[in-house]
N, C-alpha and C. Protein backbone atom coordinates (compact mmCIF):
# COMPACT_ATOMS: atom_id res chain seq x y z
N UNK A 1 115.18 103.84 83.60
CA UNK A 1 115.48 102.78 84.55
C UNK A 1 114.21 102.48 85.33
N UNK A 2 114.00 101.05 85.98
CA UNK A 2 113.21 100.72 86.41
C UNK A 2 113.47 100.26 87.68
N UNK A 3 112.50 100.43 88.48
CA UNK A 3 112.75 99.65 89.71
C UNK A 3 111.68 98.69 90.38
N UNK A 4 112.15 97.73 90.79
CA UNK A 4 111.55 96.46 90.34
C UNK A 4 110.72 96.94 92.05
N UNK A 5 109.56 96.13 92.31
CA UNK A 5 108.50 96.56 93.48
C UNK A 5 107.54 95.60 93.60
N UNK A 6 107.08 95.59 94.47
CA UNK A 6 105.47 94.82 94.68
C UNK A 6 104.54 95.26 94.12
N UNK A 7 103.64 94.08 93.34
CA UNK A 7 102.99 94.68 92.32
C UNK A 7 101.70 95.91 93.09
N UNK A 8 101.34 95.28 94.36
CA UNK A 8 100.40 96.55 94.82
C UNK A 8 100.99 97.51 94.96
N UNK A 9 102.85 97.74 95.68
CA UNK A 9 103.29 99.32 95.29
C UNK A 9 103.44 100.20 93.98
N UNK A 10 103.56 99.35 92.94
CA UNK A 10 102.97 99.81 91.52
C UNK A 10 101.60 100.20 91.18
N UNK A 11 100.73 99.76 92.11
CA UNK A 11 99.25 100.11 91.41
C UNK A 11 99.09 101.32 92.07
N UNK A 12 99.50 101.48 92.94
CA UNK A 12 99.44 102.29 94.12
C UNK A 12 99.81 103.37 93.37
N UNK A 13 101.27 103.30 92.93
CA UNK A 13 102.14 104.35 92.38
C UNK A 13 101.39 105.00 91.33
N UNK A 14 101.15 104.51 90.66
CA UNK A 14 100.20 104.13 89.61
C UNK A 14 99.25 105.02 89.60
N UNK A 15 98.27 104.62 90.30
CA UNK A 15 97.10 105.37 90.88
C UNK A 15 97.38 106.92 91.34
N UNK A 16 98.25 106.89 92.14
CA UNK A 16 98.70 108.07 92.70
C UNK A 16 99.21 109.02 91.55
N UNK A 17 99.73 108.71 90.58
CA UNK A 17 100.06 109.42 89.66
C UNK A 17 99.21 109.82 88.70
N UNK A 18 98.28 109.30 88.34
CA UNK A 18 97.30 109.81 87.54
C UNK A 18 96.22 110.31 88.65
N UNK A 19 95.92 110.78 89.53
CA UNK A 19 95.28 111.48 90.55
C UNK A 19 96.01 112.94 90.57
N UNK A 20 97.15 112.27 90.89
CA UNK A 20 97.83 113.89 90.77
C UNK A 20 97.97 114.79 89.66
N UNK A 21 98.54 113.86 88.63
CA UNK A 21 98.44 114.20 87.15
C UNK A 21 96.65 114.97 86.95
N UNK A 22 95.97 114.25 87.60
CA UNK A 22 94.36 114.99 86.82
C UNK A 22 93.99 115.83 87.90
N UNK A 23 94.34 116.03 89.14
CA UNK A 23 94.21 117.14 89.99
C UNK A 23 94.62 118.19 89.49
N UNK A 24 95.92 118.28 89.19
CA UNK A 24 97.01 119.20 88.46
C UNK A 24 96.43 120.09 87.01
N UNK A 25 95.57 118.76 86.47
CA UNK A 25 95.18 119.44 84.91
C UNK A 25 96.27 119.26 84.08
N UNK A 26 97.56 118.31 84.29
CA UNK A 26 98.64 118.00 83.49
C UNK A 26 98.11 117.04 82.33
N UNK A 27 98.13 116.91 81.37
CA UNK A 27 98.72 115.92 80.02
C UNK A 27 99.90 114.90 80.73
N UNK A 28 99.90 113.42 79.72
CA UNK A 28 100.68 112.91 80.01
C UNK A 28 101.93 113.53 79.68
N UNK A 29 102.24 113.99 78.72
CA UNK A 29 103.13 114.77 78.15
C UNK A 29 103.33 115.33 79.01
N UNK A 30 102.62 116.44 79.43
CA UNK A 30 103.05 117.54 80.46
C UNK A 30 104.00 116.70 81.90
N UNK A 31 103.70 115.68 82.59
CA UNK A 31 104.73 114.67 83.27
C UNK A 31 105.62 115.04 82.95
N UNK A 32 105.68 113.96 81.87
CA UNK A 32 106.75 113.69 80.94
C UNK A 32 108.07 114.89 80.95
N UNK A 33 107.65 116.28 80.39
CA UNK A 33 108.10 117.33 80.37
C UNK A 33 108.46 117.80 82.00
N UNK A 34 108.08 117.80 82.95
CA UNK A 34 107.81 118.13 84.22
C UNK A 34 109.03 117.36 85.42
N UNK A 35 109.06 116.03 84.80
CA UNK A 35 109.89 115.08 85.12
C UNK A 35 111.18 114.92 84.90
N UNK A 36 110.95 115.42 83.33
CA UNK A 36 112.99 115.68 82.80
C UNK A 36 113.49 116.78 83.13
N UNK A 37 112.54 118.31 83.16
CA UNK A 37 113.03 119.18 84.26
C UNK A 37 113.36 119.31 85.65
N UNK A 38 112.96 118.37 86.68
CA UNK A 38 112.98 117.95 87.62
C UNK A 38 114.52 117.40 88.06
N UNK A 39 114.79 116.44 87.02
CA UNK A 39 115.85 115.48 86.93
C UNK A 39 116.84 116.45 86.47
N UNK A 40 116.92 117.33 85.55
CA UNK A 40 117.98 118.31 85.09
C UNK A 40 118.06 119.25 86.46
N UNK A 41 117.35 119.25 87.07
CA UNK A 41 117.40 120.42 87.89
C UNK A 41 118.25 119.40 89.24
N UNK A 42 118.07 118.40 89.08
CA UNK A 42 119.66 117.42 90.03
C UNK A 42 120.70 117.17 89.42
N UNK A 43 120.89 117.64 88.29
CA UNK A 43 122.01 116.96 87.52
C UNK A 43 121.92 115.63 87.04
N UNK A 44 120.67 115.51 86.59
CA UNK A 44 120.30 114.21 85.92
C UNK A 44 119.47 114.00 84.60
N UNK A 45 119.77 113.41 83.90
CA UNK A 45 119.03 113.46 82.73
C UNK A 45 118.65 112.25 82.13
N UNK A 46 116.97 112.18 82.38
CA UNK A 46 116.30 110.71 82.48
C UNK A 46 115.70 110.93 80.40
N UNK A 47 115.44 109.93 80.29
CA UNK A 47 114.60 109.86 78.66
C UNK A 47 113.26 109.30 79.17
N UNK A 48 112.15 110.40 78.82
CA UNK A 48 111.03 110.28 79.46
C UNK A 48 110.30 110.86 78.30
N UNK A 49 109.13 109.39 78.19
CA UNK A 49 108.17 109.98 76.90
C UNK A 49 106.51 110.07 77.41
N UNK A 50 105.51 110.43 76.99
CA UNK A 50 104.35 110.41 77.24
C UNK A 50 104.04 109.10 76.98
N UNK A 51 104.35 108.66 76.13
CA UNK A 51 103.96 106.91 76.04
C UNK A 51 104.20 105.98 77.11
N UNK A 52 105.62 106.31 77.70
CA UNK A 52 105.67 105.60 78.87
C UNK A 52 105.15 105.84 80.26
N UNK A 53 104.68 107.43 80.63
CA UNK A 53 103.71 107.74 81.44
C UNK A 53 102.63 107.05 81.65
N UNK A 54 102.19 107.34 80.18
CA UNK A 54 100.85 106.05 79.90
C UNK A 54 100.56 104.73 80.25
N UNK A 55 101.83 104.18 79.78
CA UNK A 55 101.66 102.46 79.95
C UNK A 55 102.07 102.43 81.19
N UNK A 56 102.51 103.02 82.59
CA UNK A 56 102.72 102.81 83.55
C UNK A 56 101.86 103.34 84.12
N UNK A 57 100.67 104.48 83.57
CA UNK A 57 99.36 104.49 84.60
C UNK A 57 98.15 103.77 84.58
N UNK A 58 98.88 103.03 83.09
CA UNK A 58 97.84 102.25 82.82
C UNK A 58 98.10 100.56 83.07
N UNK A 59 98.88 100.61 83.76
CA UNK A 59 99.22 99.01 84.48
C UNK A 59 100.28 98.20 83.27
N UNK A 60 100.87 99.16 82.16
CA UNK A 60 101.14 98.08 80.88
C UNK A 60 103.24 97.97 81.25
N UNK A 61 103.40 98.72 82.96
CA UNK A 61 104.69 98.62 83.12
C UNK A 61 104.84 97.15 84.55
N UNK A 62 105.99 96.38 84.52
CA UNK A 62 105.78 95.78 85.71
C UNK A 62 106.51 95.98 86.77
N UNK A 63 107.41 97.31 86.75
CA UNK A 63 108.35 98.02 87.62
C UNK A 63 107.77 99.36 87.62
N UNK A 64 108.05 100.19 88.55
CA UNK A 64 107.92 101.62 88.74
C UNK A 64 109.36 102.30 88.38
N UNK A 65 109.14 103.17 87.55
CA UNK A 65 109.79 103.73 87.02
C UNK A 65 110.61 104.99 88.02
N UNK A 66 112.25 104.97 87.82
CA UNK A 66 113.29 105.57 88.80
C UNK A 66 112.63 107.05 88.96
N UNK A 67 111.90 107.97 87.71
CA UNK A 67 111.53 109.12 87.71
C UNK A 67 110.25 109.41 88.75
N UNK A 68 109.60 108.01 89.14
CA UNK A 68 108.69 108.28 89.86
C UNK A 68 108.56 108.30 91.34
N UNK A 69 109.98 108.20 91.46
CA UNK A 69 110.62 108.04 93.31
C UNK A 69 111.51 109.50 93.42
């Protein structure tokens, strides 16, 4: 799921996530993985791929994605 935003709170988001992601020493994958445990661990279960990590740190999403709030 997506949630629709201002495009500077997406770049933002954006940004912020691959900062943290490369502070961390995570893979996109590793997110990915990090994120659906996260969500299981509320009783939720999101479909989360490294591809879509990608195209949303790389500007190729035009919503911020529900896993990233």
């Amino acid at each position: 799921m997506l949630v629709v935003g201002d495009q500077d709170d997406i770049r933002f988001n954006a940004a912020w996530l691959r900062e943290m992601r490369d502070a961390l020493g995570w893979s996109t994958m590793r997110v990915a993985e990090e994120a659906k445990r996260a969500a299981a661990d509320f009783g939720d279960e999101i479909s989360l791929s490294q591809q879509l990590v990608s195209r949303f740190e790389n500007g190729h999403l035009k919503s911020s994605p529900r896993w990233l709030g």
